[in-house]
Protein backbone atom coordinates (compact mmCIF):
# COMPACT_ATOMS: atom_id res chain seq x y z
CA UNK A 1 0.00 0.00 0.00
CA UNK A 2 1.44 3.51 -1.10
CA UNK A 3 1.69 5.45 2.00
CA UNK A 4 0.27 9.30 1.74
CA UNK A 5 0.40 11.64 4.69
CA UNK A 6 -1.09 14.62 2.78
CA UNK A 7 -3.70 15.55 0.44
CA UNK A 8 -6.14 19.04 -0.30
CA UNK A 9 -9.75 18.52 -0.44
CA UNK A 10 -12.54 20.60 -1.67
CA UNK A 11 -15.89 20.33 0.79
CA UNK A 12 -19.23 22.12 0.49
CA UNK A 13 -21.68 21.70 2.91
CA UNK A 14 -25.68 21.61 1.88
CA UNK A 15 -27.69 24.54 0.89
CA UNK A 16 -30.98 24.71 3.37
CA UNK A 17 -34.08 24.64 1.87
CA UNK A 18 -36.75 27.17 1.02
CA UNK A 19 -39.93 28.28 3.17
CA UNK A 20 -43.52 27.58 1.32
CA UNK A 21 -46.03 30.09 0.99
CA UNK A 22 -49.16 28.18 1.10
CA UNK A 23 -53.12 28.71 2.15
CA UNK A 24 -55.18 26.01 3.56
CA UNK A 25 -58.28 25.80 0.84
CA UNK A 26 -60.91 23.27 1.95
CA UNK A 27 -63.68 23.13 1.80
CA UNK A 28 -66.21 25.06 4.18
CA UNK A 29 -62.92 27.23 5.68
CA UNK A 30 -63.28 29.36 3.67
CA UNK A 31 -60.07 31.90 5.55
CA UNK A 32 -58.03 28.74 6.08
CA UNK A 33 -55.21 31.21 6.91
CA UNK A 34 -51.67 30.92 5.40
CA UNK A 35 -49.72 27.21 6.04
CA UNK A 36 -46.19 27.30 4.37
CA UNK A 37 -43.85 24.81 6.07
CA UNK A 38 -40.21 25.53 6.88
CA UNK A 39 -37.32 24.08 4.41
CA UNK A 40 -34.47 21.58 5.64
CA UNK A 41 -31.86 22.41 6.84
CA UNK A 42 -28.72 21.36 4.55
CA UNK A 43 -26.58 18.68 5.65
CA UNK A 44 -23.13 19.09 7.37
CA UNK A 45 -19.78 18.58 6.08
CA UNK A 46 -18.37 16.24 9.09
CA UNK A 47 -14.85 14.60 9.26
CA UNK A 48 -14.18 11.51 11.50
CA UNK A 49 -11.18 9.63 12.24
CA UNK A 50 -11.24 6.11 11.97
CA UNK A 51 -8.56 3.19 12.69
CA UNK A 52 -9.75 1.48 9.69
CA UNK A 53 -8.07 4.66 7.43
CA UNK A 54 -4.12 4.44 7.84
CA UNK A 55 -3.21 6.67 5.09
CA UNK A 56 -4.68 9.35 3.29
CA UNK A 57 -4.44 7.57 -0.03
CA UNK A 58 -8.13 8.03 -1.43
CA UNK A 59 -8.08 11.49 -1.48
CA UNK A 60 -5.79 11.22 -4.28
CA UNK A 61 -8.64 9.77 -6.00
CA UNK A 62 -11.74 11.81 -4.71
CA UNK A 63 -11.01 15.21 -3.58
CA UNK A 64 -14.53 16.81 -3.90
CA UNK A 65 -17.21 16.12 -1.31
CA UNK A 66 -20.67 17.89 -0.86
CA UNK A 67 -23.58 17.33 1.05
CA UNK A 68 -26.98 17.01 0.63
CA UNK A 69 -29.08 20.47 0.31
CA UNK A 70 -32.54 20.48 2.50
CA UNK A 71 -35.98 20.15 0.79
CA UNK A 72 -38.29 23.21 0.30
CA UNK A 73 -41.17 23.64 2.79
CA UNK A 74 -44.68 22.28 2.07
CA UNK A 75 -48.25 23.16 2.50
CA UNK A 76 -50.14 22.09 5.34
CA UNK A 77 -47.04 23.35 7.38
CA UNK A 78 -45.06 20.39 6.51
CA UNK A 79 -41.44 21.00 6.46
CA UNK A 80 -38.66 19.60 4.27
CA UNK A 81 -36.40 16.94 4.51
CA UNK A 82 -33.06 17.99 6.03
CA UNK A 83 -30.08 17.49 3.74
CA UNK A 84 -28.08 14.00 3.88
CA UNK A 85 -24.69 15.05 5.74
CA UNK A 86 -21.42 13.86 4.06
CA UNK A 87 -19.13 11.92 6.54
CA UNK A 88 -15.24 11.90 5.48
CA UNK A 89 -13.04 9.30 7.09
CA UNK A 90 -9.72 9.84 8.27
CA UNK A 91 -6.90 7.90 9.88
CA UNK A 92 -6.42 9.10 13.80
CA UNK A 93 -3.73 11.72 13.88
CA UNK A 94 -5.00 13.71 11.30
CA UNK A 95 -4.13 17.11 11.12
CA UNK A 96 -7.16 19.61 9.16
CA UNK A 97 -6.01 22.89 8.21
CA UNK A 98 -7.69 25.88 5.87
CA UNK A 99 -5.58 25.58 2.90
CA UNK A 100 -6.21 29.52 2.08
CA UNK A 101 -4.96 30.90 5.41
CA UNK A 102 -3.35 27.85 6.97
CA UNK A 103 -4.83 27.93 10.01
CA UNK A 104 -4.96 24.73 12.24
CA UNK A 105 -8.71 23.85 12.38
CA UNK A 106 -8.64 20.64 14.33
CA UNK A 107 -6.27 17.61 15.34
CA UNK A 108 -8.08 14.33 14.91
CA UNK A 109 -6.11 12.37 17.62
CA UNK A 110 -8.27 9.35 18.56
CA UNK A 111 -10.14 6.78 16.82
CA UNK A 112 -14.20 8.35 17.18
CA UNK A 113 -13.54 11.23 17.15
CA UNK A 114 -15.85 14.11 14.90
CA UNK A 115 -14.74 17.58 13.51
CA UNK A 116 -18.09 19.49 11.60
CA UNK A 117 -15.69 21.26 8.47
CA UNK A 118 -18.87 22.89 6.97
CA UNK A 119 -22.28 23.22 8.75
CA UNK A 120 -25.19 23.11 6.46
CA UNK A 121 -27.43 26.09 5.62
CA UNK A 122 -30.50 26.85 7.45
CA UNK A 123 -34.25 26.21 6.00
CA UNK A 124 -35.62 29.47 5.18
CA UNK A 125 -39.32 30.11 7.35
CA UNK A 126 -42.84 29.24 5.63
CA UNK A 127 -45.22 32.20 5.49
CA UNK A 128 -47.15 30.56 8.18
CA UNK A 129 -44.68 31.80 10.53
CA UNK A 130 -45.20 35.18 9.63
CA UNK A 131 -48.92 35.62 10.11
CA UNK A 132 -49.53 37.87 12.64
CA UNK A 133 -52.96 39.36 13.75
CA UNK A 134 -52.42 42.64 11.73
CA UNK A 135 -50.75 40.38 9.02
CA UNK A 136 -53.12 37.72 8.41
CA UNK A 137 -52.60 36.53 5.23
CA UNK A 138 -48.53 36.97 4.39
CA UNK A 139 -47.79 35.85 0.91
CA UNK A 140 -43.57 35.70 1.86
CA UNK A 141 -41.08 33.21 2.65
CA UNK A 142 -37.90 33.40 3.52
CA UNK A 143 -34.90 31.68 1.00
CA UNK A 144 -32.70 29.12 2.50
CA UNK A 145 -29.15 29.76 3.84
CA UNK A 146 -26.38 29.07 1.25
CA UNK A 147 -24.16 26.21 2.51
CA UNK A 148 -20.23 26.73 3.25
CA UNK A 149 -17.72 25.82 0.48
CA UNK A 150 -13.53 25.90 1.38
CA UNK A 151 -10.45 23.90 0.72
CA UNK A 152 -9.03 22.09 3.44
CA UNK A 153 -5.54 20.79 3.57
CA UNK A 154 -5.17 17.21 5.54
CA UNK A 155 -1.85 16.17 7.27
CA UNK A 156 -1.18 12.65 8.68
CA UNK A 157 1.21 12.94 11.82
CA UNK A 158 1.91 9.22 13.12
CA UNK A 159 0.78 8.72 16.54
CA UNK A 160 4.24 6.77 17.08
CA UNK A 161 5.38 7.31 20.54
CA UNK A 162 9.25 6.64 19.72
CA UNK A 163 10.82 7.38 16.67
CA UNK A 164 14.45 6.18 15.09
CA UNK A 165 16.21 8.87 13.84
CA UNK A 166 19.31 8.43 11.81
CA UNK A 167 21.60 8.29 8.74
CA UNK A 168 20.65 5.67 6.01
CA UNK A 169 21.75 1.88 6.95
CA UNK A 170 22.60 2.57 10.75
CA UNK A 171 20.44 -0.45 11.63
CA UNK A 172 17.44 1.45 12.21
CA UNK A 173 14.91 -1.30 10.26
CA UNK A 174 16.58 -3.88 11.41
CA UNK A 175 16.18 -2.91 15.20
CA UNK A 176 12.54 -2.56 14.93
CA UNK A 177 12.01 -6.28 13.10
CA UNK A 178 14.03 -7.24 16.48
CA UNK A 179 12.14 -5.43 18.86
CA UNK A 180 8.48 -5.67 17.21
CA UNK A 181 6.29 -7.55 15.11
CA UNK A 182 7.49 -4.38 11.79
CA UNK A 183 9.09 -5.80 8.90
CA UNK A 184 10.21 -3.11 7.12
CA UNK A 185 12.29 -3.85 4.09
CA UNK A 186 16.07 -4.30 5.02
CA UNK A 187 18.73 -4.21 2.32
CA UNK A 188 22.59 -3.25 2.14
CA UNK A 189 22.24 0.00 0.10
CA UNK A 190 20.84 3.56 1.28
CA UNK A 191 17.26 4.75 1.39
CA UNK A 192 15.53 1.11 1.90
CA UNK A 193 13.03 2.27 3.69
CA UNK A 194 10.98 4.80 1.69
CA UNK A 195 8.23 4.99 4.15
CA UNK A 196 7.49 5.27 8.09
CA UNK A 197 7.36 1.94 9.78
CA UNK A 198 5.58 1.43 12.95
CA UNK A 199 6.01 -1.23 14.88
CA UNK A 200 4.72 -2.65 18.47
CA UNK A 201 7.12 -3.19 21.25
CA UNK A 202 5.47 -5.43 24.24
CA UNK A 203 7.18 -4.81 27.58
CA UNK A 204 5.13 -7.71 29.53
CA UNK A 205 2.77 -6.83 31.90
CA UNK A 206 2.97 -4.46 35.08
CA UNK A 207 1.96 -5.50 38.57
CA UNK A 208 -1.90 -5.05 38.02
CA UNK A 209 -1.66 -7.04 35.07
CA UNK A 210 -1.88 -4.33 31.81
CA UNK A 211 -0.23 -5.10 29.08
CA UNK A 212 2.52 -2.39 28.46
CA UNK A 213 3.52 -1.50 24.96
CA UNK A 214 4.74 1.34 23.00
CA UNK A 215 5.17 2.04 19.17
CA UNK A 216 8.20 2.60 17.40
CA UNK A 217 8.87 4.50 14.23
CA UNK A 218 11.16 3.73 11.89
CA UNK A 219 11.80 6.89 9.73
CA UNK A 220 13.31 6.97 6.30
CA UNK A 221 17.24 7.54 7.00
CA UNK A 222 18.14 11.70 6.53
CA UNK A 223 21.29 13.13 4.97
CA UNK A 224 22.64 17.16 5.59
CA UNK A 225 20.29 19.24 4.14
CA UNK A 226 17.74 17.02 4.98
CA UNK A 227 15.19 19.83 6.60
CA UNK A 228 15.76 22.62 3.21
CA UNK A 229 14.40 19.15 1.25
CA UNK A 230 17.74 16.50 0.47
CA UNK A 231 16.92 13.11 0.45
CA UNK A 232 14.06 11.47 2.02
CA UNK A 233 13.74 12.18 4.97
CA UNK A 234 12.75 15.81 5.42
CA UNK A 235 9.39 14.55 4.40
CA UNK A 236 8.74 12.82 7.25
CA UNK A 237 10.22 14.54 10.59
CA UNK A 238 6.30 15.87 11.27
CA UNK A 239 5.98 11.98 11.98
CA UNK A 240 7.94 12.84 15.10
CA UNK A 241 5.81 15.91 16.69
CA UNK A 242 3.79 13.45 18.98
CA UNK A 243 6.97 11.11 19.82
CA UNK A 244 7.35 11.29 23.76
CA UNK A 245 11.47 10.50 22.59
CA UNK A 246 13.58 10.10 19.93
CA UNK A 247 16.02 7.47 19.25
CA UNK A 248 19.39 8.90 17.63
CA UNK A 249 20.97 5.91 16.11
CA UNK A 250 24.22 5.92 15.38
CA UNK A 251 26.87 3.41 13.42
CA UNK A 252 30.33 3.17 14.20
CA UNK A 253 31.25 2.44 10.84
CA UNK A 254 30.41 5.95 10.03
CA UNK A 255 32.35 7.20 13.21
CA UNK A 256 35.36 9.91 12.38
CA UNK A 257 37.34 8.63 15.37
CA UNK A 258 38.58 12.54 15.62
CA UNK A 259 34.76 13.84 15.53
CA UNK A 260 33.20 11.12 17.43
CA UNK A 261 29.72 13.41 18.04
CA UNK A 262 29.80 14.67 14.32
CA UNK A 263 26.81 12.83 13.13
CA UNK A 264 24.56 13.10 16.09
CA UNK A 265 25.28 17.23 16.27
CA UNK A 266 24.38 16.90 12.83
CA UNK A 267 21.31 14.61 12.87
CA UNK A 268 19.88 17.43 15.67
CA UNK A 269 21.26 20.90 13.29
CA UNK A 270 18.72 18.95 10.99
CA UNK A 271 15.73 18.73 13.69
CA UNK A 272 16.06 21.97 14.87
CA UNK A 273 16.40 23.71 11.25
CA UNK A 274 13.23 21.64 10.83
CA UNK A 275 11.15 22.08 14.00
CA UNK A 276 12.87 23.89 16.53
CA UNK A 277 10.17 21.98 19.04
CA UNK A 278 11.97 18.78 18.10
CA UNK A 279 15.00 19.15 19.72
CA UNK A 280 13.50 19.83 22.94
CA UNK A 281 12.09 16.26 23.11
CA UNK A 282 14.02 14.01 25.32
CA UNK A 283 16.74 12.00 23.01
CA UNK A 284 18.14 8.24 23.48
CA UNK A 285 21.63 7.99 21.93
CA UNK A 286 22.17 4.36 20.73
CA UNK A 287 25.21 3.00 18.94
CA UNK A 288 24.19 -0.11 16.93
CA UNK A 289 26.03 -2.80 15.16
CA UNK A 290 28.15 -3.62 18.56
CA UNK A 291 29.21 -7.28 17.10
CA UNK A 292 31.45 -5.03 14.63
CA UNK A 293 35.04 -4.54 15.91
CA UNK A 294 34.72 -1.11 15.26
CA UNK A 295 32.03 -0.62 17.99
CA UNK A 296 34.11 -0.66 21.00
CA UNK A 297 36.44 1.83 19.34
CA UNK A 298 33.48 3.93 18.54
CA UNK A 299 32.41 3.50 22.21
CA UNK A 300 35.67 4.64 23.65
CA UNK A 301 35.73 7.17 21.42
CA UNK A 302 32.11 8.64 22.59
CA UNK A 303 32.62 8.78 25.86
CA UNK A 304 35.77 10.35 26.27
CA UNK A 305 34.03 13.39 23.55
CA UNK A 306 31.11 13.19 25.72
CA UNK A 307 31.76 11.90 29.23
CA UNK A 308 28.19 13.05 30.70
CA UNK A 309 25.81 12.04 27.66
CA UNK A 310 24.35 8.34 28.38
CA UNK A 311 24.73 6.37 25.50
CA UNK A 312 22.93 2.90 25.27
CA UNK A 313 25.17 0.07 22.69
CA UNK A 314 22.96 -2.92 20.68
CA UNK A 315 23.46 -5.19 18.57
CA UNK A 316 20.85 -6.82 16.51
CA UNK A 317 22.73 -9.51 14.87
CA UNK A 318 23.34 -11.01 18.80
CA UNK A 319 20.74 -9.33 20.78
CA UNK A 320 23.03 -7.87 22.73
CA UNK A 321 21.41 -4.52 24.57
CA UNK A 322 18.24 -4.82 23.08
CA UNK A 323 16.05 -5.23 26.34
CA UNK A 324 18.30 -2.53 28.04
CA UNK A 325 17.29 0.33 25.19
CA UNK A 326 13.71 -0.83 25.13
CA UNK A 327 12.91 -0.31 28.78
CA UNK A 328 15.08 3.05 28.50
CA UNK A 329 12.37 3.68 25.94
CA UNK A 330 9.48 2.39 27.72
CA UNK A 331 10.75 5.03 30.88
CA UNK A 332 10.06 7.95 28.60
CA UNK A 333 7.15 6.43 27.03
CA UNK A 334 5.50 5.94 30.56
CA UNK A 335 6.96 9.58 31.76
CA UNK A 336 5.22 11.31 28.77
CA UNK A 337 1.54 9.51 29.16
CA UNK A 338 1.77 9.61 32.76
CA UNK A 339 2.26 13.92 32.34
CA UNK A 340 -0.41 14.07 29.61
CA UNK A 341 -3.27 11.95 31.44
CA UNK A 342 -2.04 14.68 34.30
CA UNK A 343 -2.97 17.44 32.14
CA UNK A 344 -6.15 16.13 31.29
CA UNK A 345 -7.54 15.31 34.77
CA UNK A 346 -6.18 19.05 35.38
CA UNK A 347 -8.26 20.75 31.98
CA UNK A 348 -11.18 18.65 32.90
CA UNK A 349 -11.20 20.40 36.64
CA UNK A 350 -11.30 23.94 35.15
């Protein structure tokens, strides 16, 4: 499946339908009095998000939607029909923004839940609502409210809550397939994985007996420049906004023995020239490929550059460190929700 984190729409909600002007005739009432019914109210423009949806694919395919307008008003003060709403399905994390002004409008975080993009018109009034005892018989109605029309711009963000960031074969897709169920694809050339891979990491269960987990994302590798547009990975850092931590990979095989910390001061020039938000998020610095004799030297050569920075070494050929970085994941992961269900308990109060 092609994976698409972006796509325009065009949306247009329903026009309401127009009031009746009407008189009840029958026979022997013979002043009946006026008896216009109210028109329907058009039908809203309403965007959901939905697990089913992980990319936003089919709006490459159908980018027009419109709703259903309301029916005119009828005699015997019988309104219209309202106007069928148009539902639009989205994958959870779903950014919507007005593609005029850019403006955020909403952030579809979980499964369920609704955003209304264009309400629908109102039904103009029937004359019967107009009759008045110095206005008996009024022979106006009023016209239904137009519907809305705009563009809207959609932006998947991964709700991932790790990412892997890194250089191109540091061992980043081959780390997830150890720790997860993910099978990205793996190959010995740069830029095999052309897409975000998320994967499932189960830590057992905690003493109450919930099941504790976190997903992992496994980015496309970046190069320098990566944020003004090089290589692949610029388009994909927004993936990492709603990470609780990021994983800096790095591979001795790259090290400069001299400039031990080039790459990861690098990797984070690139974050910050492309969110400056992103280098405030906590950071795990991992050196992979540990069964390679140059890991050790790489090692030595880390800590003596940068005595005070904790740096976590795996190997997923052997195994070796793989439980130690995924609980020193999990502790952030845990950290983070714990905070944010803090928050919420603390907005709900107010």
């Amino acid at each position: 499946m092609k994976f698409i984190d972006q796509a325009g729409i065009y949306i247009s909600s329903g026009h309401g339908g127009a009031g009746c002007v009407s008189f009840r005739r029958e026979k022997n009432i013979p002043r009946g009095g006026p008896d216009g019914g109210n028109g329907g109210r058009g039908g809203d423009v309403i965007i959901e998000a939905a697990s089913q949806k992980e990319t936003l694919l089919h709006f490459h395919f159908n980018q027009h939607f419109r709703a259903g307008n309301g029916r005119p008003g009828q005699g015997r003060c019988r309104s219209g029909e309202a106007g069928a709403e148009m539902r639009i399905i989205v994958p959870p994390g779903t950014l919507i923004f007005d593609a005029k002004t850019s403006e955020e409008l909403a952030d579809l975080t979980n499964s369920g839940t609704l955003f209304i993009a264009a309400k629908g018109g109102r039904g103009g009034l029937g004359n019967a609502n107009f009759a008045s005892g110095g206005h008996r018989t009024p022979r106006y109605a009023q016209l239904g409210e137009d519907g809305q029309s705009r563009q809207l711009r959609l932006e998947l963000h991964l709700l991932a809550d790790a990412g892997l960031v890194g250089y191109p074969n540091v061992g980043k897709s081959t780390l997830i397939t150890r720790i997860s169920a993910a099978k990205p694809k793996i190959a010995n050339y740069p830029f095999t994985t052309l897409v975000p891979n998320l994967g499932v990491v189960r830590m057992g269960e905690n003493s109450i007996g919930e099941t504790r987990s976190f997903v992992l994302a496994d980015l496309p590798g970046l190069i320098d420049g990566a944020a003004q547009g090089a290589g692949l990975g610029h388009r994909f850092l927004k993936h990492l906004s709603r990470c609780a931590v990021l994983v800096q990979v790095l591979d001795p095989m790259r090290f400069d023995l001299a400039e031990p910390t080039r790459d990861l001061e690098r990797l984070n020039l690139e974050l910050r020239a492309f969110d400056p938000n992103l280098i405030h998020k906590p950071q795990i610095v991992a050196l992979s490929k540990m069964d390679l004799i140059e890991g050790p030297l790489a090692l030595a050569a880390f800590k003596k550059a940068r005595p005070n920075t904790k740096i976590y070494t795996f190997s997923s050929t052997t195994g070796q460190g793989l439980k130690e970085l995924s609980w020193a994941i999990w502790r952030y992961v845990e950290k983070y929700r714990v905070l944010n269900q803090a928050k919420e308990v603390a907005n709900g109060k107010d």
